[in-house]
PDB file of N, CA and C in Angstrom:
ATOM      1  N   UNK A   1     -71.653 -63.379 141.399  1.00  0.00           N
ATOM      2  CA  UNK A   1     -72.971 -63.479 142.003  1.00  0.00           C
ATOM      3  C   UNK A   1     -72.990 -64.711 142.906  1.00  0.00           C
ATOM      4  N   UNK A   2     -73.660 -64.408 144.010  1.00  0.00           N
ATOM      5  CA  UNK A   2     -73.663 -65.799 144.989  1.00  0.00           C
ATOM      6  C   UNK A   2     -74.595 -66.925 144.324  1.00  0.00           C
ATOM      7  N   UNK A   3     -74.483 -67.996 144.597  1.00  0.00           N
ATOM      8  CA  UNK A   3     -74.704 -69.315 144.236  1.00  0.00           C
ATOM      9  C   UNK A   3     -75.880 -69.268 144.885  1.00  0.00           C
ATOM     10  N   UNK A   4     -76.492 -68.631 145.993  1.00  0.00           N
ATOM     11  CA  UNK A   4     -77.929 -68.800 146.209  1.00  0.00           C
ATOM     12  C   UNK A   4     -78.756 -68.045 145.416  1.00  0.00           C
ATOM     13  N   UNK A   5     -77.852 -67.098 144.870  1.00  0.00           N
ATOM     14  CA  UNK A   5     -78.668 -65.804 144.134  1.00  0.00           C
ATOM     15  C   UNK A   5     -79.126 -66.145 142.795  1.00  0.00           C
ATOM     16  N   UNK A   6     -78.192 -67.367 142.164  1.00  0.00           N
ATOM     17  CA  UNK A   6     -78.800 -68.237 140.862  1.00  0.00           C
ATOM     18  C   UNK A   6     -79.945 -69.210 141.048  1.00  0.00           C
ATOM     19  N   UNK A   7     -79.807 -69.585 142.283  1.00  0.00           N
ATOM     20  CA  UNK A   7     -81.207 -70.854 142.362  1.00  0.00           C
ATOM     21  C   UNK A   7     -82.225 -69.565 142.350  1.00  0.00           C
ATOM     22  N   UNK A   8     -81.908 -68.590 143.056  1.00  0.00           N
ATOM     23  CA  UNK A   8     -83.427 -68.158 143.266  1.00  0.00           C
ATOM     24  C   UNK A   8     -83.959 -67.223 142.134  1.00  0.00           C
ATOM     25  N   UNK A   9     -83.073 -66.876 140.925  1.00  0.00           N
ATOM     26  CA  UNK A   9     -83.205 -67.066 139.886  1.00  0.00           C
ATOM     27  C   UNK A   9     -83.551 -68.131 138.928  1.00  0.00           C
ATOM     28  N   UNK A  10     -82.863 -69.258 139.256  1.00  0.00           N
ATOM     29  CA  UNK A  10     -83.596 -70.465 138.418  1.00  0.00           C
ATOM     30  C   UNK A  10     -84.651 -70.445 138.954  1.00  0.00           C
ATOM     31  N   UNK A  11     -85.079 -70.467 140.283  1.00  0.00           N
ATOM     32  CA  UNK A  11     -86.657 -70.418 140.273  1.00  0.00           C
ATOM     33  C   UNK A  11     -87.545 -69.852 139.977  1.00  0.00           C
ATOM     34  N   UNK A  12     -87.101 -68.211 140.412  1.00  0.00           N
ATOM     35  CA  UNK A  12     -88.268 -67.438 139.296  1.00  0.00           C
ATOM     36  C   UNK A  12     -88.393 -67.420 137.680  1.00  0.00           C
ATOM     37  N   UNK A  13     -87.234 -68.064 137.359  1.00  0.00           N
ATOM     38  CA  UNK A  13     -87.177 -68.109 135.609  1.00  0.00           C
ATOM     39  C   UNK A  13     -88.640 -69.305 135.353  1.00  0.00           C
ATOM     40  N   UNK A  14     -88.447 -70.296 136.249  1.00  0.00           N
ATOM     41  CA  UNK A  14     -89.673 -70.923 136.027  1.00  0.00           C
ATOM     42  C   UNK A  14     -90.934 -71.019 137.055  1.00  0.00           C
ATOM     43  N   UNK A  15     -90.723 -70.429 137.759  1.00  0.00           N
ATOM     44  CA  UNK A  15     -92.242 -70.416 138.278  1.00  0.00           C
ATOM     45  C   UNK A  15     -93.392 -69.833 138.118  1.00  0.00           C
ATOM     46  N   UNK A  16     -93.668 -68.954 136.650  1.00  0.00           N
ATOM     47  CA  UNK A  16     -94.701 -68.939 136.221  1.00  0.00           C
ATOM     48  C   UNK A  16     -95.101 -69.264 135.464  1.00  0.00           C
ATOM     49  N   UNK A  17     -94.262 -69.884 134.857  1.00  0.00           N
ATOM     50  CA  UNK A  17     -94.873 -71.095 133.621  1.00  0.00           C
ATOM     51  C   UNK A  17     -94.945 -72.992 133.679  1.00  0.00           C
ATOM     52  N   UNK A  18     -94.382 -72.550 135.181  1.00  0.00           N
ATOM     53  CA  UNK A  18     -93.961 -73.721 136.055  1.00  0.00           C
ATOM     54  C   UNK A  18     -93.050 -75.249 135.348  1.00  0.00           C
ATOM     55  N   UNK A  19     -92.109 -74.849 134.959  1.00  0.00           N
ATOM     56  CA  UNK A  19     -91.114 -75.558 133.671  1.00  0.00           C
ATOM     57  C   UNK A  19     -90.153 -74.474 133.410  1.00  0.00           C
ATOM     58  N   UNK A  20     -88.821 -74.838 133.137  1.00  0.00           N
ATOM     59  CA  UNK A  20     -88.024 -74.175 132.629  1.00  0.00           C
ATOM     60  C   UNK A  20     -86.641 -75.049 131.817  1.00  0.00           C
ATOM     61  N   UNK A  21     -86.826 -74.898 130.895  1.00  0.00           N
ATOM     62  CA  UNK A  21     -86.060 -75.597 130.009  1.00  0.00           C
ATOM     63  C   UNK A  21     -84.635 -75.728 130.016  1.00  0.00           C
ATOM     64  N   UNK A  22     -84.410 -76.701 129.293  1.00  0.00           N
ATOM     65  CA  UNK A  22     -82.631 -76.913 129.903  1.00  0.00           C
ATOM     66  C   UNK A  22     -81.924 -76.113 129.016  1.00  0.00           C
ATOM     67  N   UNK A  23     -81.940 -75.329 127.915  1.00  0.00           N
ATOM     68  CA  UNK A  23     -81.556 -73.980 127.549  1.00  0.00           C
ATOM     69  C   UNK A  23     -81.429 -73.099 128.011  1.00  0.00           C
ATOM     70  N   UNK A  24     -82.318 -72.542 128.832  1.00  0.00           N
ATOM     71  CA  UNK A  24     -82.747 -71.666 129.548  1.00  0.00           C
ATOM     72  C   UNK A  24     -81.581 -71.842 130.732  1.00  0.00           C
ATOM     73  N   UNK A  25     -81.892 -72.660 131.572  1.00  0.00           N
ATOM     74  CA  UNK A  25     -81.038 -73.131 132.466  1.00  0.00           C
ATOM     75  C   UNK A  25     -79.957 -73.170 132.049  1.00  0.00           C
ATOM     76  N   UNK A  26     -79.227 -73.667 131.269  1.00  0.00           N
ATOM     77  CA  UNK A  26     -77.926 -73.645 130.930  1.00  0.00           C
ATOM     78  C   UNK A  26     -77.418 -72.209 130.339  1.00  0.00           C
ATOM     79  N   UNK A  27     -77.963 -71.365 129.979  1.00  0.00           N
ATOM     80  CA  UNK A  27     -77.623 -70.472 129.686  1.00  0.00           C
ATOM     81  C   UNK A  27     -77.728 -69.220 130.790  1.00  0.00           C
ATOM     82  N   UNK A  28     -78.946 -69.400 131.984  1.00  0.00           N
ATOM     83  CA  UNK A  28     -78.880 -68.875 133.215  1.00  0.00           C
ATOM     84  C   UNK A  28     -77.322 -69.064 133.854  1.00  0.00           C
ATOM     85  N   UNK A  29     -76.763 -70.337 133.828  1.00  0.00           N
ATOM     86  CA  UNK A  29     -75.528 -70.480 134.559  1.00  0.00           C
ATOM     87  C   UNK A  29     -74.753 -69.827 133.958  1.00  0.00           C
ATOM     88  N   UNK A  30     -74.057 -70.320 132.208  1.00  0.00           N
ATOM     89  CA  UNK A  30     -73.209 -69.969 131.579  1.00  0.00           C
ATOM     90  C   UNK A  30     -73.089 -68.245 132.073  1.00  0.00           C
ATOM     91  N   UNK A  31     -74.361 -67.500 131.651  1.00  0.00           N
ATOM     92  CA  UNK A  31     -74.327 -65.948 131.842  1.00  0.00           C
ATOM     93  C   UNK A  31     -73.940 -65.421 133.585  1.00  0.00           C
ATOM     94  N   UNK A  32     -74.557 -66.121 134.522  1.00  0.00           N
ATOM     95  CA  UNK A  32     -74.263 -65.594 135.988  1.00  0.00           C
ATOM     96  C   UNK A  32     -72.789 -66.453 136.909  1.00  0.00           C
ATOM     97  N   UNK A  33     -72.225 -67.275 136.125  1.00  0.00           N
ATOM     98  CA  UNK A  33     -71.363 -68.300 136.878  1.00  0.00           C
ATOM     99  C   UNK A  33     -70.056 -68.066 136.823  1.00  0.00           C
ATOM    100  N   UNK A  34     -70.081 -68.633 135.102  1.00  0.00           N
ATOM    101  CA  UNK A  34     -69.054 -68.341 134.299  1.00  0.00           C
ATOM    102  C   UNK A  34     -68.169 -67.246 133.531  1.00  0.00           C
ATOM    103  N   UNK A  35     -67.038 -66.630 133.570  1.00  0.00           N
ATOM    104  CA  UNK A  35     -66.125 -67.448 133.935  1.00  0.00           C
ATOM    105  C   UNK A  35     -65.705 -67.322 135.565  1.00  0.00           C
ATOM    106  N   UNK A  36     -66.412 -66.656 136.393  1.00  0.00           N
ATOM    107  CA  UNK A  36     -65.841 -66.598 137.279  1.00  0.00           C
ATOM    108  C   UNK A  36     -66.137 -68.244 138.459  1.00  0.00           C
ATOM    109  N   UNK A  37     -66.300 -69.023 138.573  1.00  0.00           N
ATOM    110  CA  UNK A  37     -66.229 -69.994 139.529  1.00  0.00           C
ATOM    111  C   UNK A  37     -66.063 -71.396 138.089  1.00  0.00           C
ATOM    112  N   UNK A  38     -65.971 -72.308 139.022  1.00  0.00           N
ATOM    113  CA  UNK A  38     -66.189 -73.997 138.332  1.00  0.00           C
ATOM    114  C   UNK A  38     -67.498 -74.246 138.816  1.00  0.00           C
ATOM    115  N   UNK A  39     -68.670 -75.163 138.123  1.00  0.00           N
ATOM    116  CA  UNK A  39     -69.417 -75.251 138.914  1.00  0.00           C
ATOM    117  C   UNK A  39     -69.247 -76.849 138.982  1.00  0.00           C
ATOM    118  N   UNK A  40     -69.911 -77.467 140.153  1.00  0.00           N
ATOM    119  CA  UNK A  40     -69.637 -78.546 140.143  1.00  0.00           C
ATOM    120  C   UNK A  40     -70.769 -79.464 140.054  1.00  0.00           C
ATOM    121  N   UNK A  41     -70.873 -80.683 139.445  1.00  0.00           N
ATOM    122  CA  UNK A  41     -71.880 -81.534 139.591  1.00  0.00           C
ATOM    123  C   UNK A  41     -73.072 -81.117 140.859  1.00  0.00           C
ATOM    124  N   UNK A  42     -72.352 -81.173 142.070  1.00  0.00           N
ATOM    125  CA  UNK A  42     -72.901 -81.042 143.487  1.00  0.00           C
ATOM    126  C   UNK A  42     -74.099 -79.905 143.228  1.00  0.00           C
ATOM    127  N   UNK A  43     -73.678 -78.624 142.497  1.00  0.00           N
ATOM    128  CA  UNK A  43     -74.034 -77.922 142.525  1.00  0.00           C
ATOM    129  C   UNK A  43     -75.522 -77.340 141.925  1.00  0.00           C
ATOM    130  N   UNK A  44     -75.015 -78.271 140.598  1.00  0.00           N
ATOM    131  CA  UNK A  44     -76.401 -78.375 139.487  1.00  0.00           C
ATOM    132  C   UNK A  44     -77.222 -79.355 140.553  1.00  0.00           C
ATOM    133  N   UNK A  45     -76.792 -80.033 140.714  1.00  0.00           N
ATOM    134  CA  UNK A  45     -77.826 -81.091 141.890  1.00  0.00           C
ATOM    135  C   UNK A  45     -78.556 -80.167 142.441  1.00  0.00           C
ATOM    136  N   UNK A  46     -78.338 -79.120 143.127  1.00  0.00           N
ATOM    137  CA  UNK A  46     -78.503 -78.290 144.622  1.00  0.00           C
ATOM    138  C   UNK A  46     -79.461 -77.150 143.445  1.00  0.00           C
ATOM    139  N   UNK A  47     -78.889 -76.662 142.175  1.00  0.00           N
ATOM    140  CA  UNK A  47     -80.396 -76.162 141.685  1.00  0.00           C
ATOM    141  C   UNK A  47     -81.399 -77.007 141.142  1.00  0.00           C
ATOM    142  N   UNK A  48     -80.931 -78.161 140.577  1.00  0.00           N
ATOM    143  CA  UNK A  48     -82.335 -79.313 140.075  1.00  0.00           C
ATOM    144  C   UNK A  48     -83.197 -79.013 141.035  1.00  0.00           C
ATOM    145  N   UNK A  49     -82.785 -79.507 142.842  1.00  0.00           N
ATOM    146  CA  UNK A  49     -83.657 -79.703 144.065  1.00  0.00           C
ATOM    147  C   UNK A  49     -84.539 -78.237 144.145  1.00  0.00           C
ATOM    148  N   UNK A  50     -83.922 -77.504 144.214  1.00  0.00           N
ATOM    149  CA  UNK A  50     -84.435 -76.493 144.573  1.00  0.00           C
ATOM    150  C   UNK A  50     -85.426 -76.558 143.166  1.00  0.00           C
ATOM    151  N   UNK A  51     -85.056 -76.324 142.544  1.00  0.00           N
ATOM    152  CA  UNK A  51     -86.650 -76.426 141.202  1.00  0.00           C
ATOM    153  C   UNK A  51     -87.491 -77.353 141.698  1.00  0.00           C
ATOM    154  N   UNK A  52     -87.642 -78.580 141.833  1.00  0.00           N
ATOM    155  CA  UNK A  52     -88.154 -79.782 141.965  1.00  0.00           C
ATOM    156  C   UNK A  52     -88.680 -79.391 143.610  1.00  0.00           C
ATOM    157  N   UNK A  53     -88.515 -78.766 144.204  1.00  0.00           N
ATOM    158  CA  UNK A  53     -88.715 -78.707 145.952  1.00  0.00           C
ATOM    159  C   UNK A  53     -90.208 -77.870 145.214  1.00  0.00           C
ATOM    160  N   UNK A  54     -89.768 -76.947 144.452  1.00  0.00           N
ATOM    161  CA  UNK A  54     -90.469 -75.647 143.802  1.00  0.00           C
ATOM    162  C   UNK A  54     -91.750 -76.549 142.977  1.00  0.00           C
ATOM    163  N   UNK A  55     -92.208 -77.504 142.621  1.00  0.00           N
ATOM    164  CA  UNK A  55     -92.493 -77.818 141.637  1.00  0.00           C
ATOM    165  C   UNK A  55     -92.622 -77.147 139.854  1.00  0.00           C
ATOM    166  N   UNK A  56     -91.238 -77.175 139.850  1.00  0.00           N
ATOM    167  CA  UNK A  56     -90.479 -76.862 138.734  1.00  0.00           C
ATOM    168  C   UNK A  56     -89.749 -77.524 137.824  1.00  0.00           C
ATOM    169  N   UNK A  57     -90.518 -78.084 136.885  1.00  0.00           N
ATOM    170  CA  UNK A  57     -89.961 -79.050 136.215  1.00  0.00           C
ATOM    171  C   UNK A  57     -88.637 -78.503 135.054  1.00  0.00           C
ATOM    172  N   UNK A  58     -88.008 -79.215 134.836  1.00  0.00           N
ATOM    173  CA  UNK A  58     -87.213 -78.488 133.499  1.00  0.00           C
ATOM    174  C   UNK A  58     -87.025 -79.991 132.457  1.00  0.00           C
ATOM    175  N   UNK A  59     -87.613 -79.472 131.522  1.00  0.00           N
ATOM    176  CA  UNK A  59     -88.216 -79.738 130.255  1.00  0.00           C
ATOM    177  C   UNK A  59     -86.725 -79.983 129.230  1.00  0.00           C
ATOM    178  N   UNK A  60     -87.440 -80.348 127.913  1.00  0.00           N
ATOM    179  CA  UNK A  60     -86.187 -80.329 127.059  1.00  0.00           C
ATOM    180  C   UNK A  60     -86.572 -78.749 126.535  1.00  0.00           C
ATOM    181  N   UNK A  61     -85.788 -78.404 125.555  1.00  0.00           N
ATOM    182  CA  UNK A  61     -85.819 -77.107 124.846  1.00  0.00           C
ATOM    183  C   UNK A  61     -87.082 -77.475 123.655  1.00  0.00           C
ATOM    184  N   UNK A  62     -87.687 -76.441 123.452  1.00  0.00           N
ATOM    185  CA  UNK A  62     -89.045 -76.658 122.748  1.00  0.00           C
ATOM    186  C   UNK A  62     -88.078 -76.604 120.806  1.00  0.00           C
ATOM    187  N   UNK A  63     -88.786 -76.800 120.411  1.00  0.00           N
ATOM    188  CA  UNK A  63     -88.202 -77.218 119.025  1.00  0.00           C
ATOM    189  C   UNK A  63     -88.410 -75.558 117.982  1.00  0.00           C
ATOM    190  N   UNK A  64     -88.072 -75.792 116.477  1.00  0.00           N
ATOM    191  CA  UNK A  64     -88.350 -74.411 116.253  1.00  0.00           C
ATOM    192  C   UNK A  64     -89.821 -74.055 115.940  1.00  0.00           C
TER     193      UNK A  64
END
């Protein structure tokens, strides 16, 4: 899957609850990334922004 096609997934994962947790997120990548590419620091940067451009915060993981 293209690398733009995950941000704009990370964004709709949180833009209606406007937050999306770093579970969530990490498990968005793990499932669409991995194993096929490396991702790189640069990269998580480039979806943080794009959340944060979004006002999309990402949260810790909510507890049980």
């Amino acid at each position: 899957m293209p690398r733009s096609d995950i941000v704009r997934k990370a964004v709709e994962l949180g833009r209606d609850k406007g937050f999306v947790t770093f579970g969530e997120l990490d498990q968005l990548l793990l499932n669409e990334l991995w194993p096929s590419t490396t991702t790189s620091p640069e990269y998580i940067e480039a979806v943080m922004t794009a959340l944060s451009d979004e006002g999309i915060n990402v949260v810790e993981d909510e507890g049980p």
